[in-house]
C-alpha atoms as a PDB file:
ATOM      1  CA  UNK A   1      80.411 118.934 -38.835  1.00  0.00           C
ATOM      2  CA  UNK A   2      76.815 117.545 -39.716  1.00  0.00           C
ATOM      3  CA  UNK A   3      73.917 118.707 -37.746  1.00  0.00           C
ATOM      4  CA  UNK A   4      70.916 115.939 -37.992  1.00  0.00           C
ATOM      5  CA  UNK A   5      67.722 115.665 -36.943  1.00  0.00           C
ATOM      6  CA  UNK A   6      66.345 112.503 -35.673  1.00  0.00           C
ATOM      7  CA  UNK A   7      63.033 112.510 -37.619  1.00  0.00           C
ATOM      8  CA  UNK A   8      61.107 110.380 -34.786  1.00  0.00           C
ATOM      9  CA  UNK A   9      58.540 112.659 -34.388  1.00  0.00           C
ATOM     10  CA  UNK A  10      57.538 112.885 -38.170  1.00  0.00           C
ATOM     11  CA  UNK A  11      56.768 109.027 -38.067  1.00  0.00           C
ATOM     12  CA  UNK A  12      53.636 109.097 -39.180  1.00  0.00           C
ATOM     13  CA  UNK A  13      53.874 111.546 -42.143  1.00  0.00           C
ATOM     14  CA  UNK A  14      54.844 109.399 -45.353  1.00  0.00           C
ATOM     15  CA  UNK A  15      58.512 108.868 -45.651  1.00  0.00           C
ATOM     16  CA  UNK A  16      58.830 111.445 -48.556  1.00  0.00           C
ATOM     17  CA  UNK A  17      56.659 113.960 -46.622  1.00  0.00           C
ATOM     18  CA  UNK A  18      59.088 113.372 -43.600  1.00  0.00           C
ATOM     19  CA  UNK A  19      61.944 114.340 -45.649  1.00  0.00           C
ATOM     20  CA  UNK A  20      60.217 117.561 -47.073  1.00  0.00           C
ATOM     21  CA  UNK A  21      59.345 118.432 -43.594  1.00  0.00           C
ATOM     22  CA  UNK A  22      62.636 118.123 -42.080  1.00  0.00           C
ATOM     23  CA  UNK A  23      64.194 120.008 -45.198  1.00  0.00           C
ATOM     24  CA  UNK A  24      62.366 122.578 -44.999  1.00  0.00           C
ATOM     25  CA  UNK A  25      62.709 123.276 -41.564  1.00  0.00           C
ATOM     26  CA  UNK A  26      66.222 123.985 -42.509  1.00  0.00           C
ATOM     27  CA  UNK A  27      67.954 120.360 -42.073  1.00  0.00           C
ATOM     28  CA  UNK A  28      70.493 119.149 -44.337  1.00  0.00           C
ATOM     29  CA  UNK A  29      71.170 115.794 -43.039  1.00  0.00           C
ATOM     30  CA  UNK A  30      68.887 112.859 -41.596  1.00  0.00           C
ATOM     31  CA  UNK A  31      69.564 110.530 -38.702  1.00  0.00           C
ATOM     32  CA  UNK A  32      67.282 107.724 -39.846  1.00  0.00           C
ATOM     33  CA  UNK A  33      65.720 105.678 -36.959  1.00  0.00           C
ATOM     34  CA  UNK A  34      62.878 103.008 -36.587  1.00  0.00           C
ATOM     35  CA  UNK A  35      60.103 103.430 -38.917  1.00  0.00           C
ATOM     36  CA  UNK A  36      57.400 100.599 -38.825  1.00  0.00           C
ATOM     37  CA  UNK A  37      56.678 100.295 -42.420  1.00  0.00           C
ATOM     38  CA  UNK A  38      61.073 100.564 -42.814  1.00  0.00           C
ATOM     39  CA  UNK A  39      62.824  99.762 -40.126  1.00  0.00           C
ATOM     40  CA  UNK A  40      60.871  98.591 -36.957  1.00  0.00           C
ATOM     41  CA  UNK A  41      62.478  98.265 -33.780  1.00  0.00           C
ATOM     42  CA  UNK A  42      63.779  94.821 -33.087  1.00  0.00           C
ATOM     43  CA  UNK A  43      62.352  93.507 -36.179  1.00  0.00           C
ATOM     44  CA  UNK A  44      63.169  92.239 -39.229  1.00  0.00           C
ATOM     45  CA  UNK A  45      63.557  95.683 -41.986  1.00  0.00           C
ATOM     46  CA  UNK A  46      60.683  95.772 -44.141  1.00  0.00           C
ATOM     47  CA  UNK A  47      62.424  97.862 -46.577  1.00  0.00           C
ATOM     48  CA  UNK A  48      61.992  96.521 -49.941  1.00  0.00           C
ATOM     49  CA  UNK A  49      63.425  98.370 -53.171  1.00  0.00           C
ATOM     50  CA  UNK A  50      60.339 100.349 -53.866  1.00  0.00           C
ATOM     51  CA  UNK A  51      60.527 101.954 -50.149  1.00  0.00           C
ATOM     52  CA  UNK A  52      63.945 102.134 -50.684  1.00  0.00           C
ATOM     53  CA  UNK A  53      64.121 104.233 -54.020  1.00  0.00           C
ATOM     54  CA  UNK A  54      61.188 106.221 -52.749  1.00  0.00           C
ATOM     55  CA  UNK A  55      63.599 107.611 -49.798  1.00  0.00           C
ATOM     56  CA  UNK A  56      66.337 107.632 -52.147  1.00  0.00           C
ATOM     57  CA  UNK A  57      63.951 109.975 -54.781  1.00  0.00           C
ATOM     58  CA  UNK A  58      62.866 112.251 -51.437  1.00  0.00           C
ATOM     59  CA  UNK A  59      66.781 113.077 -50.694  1.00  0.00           C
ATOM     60  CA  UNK A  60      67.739 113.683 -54.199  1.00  0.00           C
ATOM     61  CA  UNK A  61      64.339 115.985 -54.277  1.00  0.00           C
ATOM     62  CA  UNK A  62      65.420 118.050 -51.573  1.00  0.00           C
ATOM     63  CA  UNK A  63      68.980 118.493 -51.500  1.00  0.00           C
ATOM     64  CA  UNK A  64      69.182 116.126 -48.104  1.00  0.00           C
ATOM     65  CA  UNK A  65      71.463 113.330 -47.056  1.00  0.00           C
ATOM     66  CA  UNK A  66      71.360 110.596 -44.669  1.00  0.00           C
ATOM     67  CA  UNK A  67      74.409 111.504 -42.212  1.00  0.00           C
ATOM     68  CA  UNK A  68      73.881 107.666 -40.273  1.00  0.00           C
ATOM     69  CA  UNK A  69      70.615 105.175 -39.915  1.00  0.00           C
ATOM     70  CA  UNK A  70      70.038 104.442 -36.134  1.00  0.00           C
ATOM     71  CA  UNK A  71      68.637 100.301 -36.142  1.00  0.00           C
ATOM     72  CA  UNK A  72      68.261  98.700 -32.885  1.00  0.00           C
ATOM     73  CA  UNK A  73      68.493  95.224 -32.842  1.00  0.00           C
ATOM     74  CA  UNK A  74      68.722  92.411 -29.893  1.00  0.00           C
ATOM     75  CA  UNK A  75      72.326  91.969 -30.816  1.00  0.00           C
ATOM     76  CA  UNK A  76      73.840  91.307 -27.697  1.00  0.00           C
ATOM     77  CA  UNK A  77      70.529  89.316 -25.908  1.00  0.00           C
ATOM     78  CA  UNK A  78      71.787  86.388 -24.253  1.00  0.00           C
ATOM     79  CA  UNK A  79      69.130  84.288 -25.713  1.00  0.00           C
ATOM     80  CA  UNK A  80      70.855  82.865 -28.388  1.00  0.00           C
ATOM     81  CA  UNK A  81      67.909  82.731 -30.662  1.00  0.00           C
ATOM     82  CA  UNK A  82      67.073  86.190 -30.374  1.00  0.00           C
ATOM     83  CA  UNK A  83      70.832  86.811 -30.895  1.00  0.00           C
ATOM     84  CA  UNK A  84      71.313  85.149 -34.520  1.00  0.00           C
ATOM     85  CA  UNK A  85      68.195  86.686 -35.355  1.00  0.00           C
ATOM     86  CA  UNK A  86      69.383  89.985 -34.651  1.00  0.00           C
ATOM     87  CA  UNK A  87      72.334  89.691 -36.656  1.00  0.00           C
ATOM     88  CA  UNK A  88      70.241  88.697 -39.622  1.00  0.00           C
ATOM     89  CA  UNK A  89      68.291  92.244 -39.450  1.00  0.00           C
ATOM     90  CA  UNK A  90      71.881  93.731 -39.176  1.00  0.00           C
ATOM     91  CA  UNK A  91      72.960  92.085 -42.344  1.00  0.00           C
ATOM     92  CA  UNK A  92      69.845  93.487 -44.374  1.00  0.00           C
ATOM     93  CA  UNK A  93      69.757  96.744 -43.131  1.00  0.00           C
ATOM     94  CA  UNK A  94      73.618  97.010 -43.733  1.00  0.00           C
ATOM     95  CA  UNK A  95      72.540  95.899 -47.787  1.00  0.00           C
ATOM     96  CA  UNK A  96      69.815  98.812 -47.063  1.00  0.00           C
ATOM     97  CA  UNK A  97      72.284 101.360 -46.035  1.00  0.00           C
ATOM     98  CA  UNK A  98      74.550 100.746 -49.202  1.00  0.00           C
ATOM     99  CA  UNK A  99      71.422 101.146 -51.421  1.00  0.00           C
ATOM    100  CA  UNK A 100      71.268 104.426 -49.514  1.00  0.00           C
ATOM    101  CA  UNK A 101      74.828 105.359 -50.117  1.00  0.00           C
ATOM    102  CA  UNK A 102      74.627 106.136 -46.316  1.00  0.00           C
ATOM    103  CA  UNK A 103      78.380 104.865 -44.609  1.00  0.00           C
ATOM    104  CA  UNK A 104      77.711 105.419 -41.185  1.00  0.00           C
ATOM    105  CA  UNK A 105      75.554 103.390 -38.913  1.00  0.00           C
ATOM    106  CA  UNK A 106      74.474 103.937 -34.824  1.00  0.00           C
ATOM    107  CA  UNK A 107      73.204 101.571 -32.458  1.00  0.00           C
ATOM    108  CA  UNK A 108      72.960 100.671 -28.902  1.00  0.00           C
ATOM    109  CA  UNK A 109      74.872  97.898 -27.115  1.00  0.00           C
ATOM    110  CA  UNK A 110      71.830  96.634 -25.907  1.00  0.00           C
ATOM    111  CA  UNK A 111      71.665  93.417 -23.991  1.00  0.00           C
ATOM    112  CA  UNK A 112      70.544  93.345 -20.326  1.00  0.00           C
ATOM    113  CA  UNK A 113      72.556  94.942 -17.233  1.00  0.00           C
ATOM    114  CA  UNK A 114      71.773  92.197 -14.795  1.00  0.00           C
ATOM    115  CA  UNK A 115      72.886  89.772 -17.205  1.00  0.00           C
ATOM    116  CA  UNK A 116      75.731  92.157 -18.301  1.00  0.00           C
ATOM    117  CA  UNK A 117      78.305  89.508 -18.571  1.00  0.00           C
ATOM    118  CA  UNK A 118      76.142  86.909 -20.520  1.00  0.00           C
ATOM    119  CA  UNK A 119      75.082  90.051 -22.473  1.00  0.00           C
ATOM    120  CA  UNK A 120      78.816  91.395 -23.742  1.00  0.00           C
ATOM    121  CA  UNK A 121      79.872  87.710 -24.760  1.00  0.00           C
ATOM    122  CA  UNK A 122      76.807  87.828 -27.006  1.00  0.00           C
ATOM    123  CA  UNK A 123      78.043  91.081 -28.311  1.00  0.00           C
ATOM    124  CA  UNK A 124      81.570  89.843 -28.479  1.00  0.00           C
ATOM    125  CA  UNK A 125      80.023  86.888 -31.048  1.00  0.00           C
ATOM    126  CA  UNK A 126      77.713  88.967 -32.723  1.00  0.00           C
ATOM    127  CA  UNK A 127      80.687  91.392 -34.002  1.00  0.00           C
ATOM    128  CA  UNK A 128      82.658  88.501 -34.739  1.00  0.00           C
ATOM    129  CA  UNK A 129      79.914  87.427 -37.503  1.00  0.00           C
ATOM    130  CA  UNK A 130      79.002  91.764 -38.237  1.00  0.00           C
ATOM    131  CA  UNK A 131      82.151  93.548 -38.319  1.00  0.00           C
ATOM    132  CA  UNK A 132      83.571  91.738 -41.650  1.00  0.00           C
ATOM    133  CA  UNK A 133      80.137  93.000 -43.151  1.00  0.00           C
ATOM    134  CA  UNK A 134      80.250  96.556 -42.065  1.00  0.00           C
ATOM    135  CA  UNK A 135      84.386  96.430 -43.189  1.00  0.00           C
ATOM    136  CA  UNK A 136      83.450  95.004 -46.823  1.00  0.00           C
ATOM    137  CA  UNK A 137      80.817  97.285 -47.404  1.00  0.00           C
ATOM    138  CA  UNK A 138      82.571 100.525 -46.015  1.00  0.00           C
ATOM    139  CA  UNK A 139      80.561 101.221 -43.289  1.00  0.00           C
ATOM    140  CA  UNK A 140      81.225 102.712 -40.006  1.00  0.00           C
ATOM    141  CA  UNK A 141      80.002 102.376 -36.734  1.00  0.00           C
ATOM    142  CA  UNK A 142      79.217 104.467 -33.859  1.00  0.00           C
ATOM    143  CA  UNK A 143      77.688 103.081 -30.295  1.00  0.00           C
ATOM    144  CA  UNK A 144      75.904 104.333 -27.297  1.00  0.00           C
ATOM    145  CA  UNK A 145      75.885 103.388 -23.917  1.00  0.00           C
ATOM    146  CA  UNK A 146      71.676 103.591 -23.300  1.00  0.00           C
ATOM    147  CA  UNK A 147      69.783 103.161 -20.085  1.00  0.00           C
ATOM    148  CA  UNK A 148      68.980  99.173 -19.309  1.00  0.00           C
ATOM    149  CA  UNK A 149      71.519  98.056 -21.636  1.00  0.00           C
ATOM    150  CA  UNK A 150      74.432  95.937 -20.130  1.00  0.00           C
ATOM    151  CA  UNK A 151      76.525  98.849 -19.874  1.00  0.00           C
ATOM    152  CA  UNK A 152      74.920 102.250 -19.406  1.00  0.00           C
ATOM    153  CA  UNK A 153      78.053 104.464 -17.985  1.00  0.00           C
ATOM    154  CA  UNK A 154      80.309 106.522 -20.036  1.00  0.00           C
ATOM    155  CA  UNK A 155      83.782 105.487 -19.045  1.00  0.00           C
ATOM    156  CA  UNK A 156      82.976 101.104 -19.612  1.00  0.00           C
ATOM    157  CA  UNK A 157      81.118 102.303 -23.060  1.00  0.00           C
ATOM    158  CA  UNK A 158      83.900 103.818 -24.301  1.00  0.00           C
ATOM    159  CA  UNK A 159      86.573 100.949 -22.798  1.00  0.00           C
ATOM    160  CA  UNK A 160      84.474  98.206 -25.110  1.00  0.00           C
ATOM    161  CA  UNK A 161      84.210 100.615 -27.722  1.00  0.00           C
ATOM    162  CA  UNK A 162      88.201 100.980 -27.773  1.00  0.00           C
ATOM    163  CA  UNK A 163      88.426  96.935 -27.172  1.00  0.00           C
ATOM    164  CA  UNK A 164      86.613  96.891 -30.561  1.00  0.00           C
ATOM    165  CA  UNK A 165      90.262  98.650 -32.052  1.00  0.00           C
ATOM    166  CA  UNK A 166      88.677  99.369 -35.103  1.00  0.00           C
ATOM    167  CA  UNK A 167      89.758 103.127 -36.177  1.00  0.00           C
ATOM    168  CA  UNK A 168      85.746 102.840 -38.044  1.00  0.00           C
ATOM    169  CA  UNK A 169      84.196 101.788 -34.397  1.00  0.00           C
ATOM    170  CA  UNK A 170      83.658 104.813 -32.369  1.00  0.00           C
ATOM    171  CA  UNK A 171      81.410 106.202 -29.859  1.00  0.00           C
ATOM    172  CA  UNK A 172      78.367 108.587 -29.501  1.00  0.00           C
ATOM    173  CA  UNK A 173      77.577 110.675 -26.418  1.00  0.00           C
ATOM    174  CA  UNK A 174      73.866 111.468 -25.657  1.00  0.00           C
ATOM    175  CA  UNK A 175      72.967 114.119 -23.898  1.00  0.00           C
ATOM    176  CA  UNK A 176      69.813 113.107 -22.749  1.00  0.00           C
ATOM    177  CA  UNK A 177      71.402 109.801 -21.012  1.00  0.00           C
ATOM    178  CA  UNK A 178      74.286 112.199 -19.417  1.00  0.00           C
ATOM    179  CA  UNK A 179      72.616 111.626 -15.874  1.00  0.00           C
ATOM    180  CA  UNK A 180      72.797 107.496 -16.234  1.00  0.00           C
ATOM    181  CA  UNK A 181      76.026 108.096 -17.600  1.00  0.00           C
ATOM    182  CA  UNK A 182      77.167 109.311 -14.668  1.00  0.00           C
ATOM    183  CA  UNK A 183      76.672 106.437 -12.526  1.00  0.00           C
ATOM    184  CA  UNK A 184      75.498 106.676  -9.272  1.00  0.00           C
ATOM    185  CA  UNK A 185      76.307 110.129  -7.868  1.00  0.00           C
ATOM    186  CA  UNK A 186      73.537 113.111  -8.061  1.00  0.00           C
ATOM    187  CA  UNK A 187      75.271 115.369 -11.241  1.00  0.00           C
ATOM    188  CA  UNK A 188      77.418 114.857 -13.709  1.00  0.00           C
ATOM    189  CA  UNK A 189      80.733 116.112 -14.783  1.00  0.00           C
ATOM    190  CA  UNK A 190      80.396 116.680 -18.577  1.00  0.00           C
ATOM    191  CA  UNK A 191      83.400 117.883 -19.403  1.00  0.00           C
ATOM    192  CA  UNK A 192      85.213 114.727 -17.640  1.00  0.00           C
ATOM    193  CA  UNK A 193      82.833 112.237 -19.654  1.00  0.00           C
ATOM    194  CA  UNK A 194      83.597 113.679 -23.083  1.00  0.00           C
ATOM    195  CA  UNK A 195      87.050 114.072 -22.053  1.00  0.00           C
ATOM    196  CA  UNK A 196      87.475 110.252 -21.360  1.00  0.00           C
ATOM    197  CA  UNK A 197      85.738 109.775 -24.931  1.00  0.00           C
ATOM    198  CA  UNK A 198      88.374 111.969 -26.401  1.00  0.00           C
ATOM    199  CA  UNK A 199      89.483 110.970 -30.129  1.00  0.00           C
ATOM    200  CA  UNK A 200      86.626 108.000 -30.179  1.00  0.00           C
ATOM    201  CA  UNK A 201      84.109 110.762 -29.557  1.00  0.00           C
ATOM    202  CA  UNK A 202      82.468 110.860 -33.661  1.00  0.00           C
ATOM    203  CA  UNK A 203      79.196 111.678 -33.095  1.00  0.00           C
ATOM    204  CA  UNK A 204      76.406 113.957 -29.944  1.00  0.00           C
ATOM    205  CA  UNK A 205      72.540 113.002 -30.224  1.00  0.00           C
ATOM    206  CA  UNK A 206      71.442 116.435 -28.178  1.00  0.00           C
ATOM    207  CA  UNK A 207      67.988 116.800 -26.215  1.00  0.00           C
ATOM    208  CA  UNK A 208      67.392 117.970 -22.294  1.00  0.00           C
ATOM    209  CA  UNK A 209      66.852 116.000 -19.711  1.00  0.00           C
ATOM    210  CA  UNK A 210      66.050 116.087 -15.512  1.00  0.00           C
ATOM    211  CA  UNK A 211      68.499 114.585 -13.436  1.00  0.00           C
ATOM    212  CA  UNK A 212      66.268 111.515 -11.782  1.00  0.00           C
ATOM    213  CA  UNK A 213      68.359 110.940  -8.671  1.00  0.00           C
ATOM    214  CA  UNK A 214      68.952 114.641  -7.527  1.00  0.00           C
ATOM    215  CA  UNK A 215      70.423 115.354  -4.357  1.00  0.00           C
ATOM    216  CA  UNK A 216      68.445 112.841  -2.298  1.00  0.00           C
ATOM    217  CA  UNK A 217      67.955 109.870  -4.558  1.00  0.00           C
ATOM    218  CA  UNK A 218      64.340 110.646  -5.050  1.00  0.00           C
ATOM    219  CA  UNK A 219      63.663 112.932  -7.478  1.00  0.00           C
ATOM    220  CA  UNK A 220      61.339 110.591  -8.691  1.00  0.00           C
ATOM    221  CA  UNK A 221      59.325 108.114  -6.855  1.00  0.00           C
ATOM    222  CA  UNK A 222      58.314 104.966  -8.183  1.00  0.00           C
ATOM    223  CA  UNK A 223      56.338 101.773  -7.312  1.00  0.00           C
ATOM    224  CA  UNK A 224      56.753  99.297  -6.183  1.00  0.00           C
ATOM    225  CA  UNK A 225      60.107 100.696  -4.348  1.00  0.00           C
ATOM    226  CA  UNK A 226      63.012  99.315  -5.777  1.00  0.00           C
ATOM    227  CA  UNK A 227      61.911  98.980  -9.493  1.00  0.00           C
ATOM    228  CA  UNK A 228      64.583  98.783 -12.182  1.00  0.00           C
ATOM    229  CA  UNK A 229      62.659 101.407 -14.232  1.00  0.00           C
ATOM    230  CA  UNK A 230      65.343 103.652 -16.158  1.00  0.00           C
ATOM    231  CA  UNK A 231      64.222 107.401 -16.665  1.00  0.00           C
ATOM    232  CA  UNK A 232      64.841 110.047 -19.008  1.00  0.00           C
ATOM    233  CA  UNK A 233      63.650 112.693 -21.060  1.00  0.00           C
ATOM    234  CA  UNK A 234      64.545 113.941 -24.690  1.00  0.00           C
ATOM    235  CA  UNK A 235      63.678 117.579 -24.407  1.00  0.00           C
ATOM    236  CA  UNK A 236      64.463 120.884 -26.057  1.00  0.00           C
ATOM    237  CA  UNK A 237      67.628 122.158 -24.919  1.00  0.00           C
ATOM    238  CA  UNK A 238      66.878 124.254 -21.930  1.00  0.00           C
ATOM    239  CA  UNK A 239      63.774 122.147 -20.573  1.00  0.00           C
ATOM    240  CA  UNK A 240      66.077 119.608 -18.129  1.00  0.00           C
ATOM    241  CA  UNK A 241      69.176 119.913 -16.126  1.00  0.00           C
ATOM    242  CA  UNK A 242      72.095 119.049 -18.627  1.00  0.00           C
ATOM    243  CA  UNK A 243      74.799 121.523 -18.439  1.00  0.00           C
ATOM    244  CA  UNK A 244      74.279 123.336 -21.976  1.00  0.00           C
ATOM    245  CA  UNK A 245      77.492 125.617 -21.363  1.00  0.00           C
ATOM    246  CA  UNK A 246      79.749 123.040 -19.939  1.00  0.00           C
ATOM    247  CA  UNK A 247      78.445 120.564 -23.090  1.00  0.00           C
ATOM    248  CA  UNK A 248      78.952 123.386 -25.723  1.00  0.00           C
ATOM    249  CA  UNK A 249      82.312 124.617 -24.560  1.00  0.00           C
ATOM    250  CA  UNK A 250      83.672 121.208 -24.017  1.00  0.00           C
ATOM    251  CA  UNK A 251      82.837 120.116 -27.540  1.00  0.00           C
ATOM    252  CA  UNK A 252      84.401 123.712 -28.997  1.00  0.00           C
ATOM    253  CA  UNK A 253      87.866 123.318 -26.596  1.00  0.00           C
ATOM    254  CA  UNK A 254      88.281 119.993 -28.207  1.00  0.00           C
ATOM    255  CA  UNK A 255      87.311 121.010 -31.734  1.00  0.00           C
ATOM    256  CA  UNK A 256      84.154 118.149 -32.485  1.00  0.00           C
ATOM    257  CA  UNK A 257      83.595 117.748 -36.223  1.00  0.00           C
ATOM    258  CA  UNK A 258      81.547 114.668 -36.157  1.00  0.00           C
ATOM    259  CA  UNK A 259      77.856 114.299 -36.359  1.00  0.00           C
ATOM    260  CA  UNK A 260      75.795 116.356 -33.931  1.00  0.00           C
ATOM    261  CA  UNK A 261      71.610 114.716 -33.878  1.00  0.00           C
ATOM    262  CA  UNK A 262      68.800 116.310 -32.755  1.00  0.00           C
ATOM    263  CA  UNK A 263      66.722 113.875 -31.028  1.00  0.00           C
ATOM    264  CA  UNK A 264      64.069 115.744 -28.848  1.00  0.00           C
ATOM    265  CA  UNK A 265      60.596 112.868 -28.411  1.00  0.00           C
ATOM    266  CA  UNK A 266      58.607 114.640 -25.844  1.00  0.00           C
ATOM    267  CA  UNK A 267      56.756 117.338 -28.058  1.00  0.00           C
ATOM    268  CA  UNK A 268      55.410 115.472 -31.235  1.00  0.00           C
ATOM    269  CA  UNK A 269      52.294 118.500 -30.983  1.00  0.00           C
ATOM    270  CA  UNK A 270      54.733 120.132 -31.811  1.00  0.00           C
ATOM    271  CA  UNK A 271      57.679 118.208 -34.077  1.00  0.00           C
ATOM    272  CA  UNK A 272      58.297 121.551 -36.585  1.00  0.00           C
ATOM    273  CA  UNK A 273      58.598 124.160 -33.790  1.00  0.00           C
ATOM    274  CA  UNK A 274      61.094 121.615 -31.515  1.00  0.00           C
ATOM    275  CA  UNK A 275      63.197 121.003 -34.885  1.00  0.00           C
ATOM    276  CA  UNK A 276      63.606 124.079 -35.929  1.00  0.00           C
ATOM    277  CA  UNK A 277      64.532 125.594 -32.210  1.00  0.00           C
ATOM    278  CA  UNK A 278      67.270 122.779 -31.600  1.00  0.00           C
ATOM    279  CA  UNK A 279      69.276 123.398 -35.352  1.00  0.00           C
ATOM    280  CA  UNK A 280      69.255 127.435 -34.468  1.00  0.00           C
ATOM    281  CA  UNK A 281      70.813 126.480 -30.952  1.00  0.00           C
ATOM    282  CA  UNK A 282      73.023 123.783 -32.295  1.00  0.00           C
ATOM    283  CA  UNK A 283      74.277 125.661 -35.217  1.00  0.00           C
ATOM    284  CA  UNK A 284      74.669 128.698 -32.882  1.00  0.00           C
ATOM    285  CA  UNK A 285      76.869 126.534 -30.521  1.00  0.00           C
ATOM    286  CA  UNK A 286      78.586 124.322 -32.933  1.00  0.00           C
ATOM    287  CA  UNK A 287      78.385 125.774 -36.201  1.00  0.00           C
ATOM    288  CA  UNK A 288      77.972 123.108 -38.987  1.00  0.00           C
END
């Protein structure tokens, strides 16, 4: 098993003082997400060849890997404009990830939930154009459910993800989203969600988070009433509501060996003291 950090946080330290950083905090392998001067969110990379080797020379330095690069792209908008253009900045940050020698990609299924069935037959045509790419190049592919994306519970995310019936296609579970995951119903049954994942379950991105319904739907009040507004936290483990013993016990009864990211955003103050706390509980937990 990998343990990764999510190096969100570090954003604004140079990319090879990010990777320093996060190795010596302890961390052997990098989740690479959106970076402005790299890989911006929704935009086209802007990774040439000299940002490119000077990650490359930062990982070789330090004795770290990339265990997957985390792009999020407009992939399944039902604008068709924004669609193509998303596959585009899928197709050069796949040529970035084989620079990278990095084989395993994450994303989101993006698109938007009251448009969910406009939004999956953009997806649907999107993959039809992607997955030849990421099969050439040797890539695989792992895919979250997230909050305001056509599908946000766990059981439909991982139905599409087996629809895909790619053995390289699977699906990752984070924590942090457990209480949209759930649907509807104050709580969540862990155990039952990872469960459903079973074999497709390949990779955890860990942080805390509060349960925003609670037991009377109003845990959290927001105006105007009725707003669509998804929340969530990515805290240390121990700061929110998930279930740490039911998540930890779960993953050991079923013997998880994929990649396990920590992805806590709340505390950039303090980035190096959050890191370093959630690889001594994850390792603790998990090994790795």
């Amino acid at each position: 098993m990998k343990i990764a950090l999510d190096p969100y946080m570090l954003r604004g330290l140079p990319m090879g003082e990010m990777v320093r950083t996060a190795a010596d905090i302890g961390y052997r392998w990098i989740e690479l997400s959106p970076r402005a001067e790299f890989m911006p969110f929704f935009l086209h990379p802007r990774a040439d060849d000299a940002r490119v080797a000077e990650l490359k020379e930062a990982l070789r330095a330090t004795g770290t890997g990339l265990s997957s690069i985390l792009p999020l792209y407009r992939w399944s908008s039902p604008i068709e404009e924004e669609r193509r253009a998303a596959v585009r900045y899928w197709r050069r940050m796949i040529e970035v990830a084989v620079e990278l020698d990095c084989r395993l990609m994450n994303s989101e299924f993006n698109g938007r939930p009251e448009l969910a069935a406009e939004s999956e037959a953009a997806f649907w045509r999107s993959l039809e154009e992607l997955l030849p790419v990421f099969e050439r190049e040797g890539i695989a592919l792992n895919l979250e459910a997230h909050p305001d994306d056509f599908i946000e519970v766990n059981g439909p995310a991982v139905d599409l993800v087996r629809a895909i019936n790619k053995p390289w296609v699977n699906y990752l579970y984070c924590a942090p989203h457990t209480f949209h995951l759930s649907g509807e119903a104050p709580g969540a049954d862990i155990r039952a969600m990872l469960d459903y994942a079973g074999d497709r379950l390949a990779h955890l991105h860990i942080a805390d988070s509060f349960d925003h319904k609670g037991s009377s739907g109003l845990r959290y009040i927001l105006n105007p009433p009725g707003t669509p507004a998804r929340i969530h936290q990515h805290l240390d483990i121990g700061q929110g509501e998930v279930d740490w013993d039911v998540f930890f016990s779960t993953l050991r009864d079923i013997g998880f060996d994929g990649v396990a990211t920590a992805c806590v955003f709340a505390w950039e103050e303090r980035a190096v003291e959050s890191s370093a706390f959630m690889l001594e509980r994850i390792t603790k937990e998990l090994g790795g």
